[in-house]
Protein backbone atom coordinates (compact mmCIF):
# COMPACT_ATOMS: atom_id res chain seq x y z
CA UNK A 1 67.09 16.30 71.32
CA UNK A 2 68.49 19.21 72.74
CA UNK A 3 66.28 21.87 74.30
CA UNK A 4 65.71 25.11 72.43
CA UNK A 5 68.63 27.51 72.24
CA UNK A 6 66.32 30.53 73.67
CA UNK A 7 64.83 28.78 77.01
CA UNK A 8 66.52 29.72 80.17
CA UNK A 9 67.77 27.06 82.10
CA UNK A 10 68.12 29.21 85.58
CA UNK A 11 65.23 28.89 88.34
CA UNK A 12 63.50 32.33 88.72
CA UNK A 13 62.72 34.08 91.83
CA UNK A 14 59.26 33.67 93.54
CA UNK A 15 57.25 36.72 93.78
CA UNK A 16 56.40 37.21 97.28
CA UNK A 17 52.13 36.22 97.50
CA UNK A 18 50.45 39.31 98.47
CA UNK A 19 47.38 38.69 100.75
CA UNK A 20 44.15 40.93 101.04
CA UNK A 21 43.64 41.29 104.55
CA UNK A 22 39.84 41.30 105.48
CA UNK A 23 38.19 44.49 106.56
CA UNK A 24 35.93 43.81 109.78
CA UNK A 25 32.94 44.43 108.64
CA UNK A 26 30.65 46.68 111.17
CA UNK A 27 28.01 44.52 112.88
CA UNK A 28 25.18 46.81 111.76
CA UNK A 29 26.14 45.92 108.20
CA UNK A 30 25.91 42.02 108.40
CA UNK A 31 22.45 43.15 110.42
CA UNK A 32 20.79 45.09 107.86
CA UNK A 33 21.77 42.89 104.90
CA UNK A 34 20.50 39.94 107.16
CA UNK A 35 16.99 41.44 107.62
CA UNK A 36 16.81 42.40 103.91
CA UNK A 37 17.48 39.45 102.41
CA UNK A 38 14.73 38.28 104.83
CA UNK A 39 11.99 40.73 103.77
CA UNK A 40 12.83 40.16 100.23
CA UNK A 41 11.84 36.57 100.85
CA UNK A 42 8.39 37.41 102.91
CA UNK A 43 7.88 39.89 100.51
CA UNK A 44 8.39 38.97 97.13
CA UNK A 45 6.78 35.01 98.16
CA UNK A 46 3.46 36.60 98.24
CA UNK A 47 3.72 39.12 95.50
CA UNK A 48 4.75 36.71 93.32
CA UNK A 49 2.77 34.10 94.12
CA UNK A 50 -0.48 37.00 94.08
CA UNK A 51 0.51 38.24 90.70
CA UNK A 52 0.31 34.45 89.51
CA UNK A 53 -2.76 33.56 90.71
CA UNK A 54 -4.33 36.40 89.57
CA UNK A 55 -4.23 35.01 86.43
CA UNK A 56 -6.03 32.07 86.49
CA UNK A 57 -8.58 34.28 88.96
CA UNK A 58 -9.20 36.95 86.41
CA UNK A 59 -10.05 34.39 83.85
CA UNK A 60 -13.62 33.50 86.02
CA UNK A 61 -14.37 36.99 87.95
CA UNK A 62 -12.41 39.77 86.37
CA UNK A 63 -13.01 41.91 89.36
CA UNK A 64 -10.84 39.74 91.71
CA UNK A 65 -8.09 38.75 89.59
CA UNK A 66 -7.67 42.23 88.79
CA UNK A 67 -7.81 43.25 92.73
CA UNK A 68 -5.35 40.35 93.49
CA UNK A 69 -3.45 41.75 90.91
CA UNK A 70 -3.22 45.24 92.47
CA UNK A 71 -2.74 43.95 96.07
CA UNK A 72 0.94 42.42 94.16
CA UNK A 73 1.81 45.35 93.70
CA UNK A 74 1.27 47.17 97.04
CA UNK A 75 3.33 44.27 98.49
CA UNK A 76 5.50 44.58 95.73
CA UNK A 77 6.09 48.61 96.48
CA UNK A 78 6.27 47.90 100.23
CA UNK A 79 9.02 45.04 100.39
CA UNK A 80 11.12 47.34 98.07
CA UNK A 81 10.52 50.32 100.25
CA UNK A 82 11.11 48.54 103.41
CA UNK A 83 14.42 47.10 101.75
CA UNK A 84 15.30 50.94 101.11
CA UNK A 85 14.28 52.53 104.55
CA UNK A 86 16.38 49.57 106.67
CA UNK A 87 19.73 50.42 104.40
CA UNK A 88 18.62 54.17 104.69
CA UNK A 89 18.37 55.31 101.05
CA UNK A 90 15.79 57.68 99.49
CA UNK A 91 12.35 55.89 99.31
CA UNK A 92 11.99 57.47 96.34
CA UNK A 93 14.18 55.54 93.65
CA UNK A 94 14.50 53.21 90.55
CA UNK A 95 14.38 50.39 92.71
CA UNK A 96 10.87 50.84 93.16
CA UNK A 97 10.26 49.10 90.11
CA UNK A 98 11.59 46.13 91.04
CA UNK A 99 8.84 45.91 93.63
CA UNK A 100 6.44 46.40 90.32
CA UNK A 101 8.01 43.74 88.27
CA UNK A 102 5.82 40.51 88.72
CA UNK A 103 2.71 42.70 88.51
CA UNK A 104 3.90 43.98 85.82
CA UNK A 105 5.15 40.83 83.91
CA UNK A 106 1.31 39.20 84.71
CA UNK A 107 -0.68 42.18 83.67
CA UNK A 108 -0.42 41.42 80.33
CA UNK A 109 -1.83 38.09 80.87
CA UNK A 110 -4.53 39.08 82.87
CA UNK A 111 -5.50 42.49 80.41
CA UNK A 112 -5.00 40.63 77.06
């Protein structure tokens, strides 16, 4: 069978590839978002793991599941504050919450 009447038998041109060229990215840069991503891991390993263990605390002594429930937070606020201060924004922001999310999430195990 013959090919359909409408196709076009000639080649077409190649479009020429267009390449992004890299920026260089300032070696201050790569440094802060190195030693971020590194205080978000020592940071948020203990708060975490705090705001966890709280639970299962605050089920025999109230009192210290509760305090290791607080002391998540504080590490919480801190890593997310440090995080701030080394890419030099305003301490005071949303993201702050983010340092407040596992104690948040495991309060309302440990106050139900």
């Amino acid at each position: 069978m013959d090919e359909a009447p409408y196709a076009d038998q000639r080649p077409r041109p190649r479009r020429p590839v267009r390449r992004r060229t890299p920026r260089p990215m300032n070696i201050e840069t790569v440094q802060r978002w190195v030693v971020s991503v590194i205080l978000f891991h020592v940071g948020s390993v203990p708060a975490v793991t705090l705001a966890v263990y709280s639970i299962g605390v605050s089920h025999g002594d109230f009192g210290k599941g509760v305090g290791l429930w607080i002391m998540s937070g504080v590490i919480g606020i801190l890593t997310a504050a440090g995080i701030l201060a080394i890419h030099r924004r305003s301490l005071i922001s949303l993201w702050l919450v983010l340092g407040v999310l596992p104690t948040a999430v495991t309060g309302f195990y440990i106050f139900r």
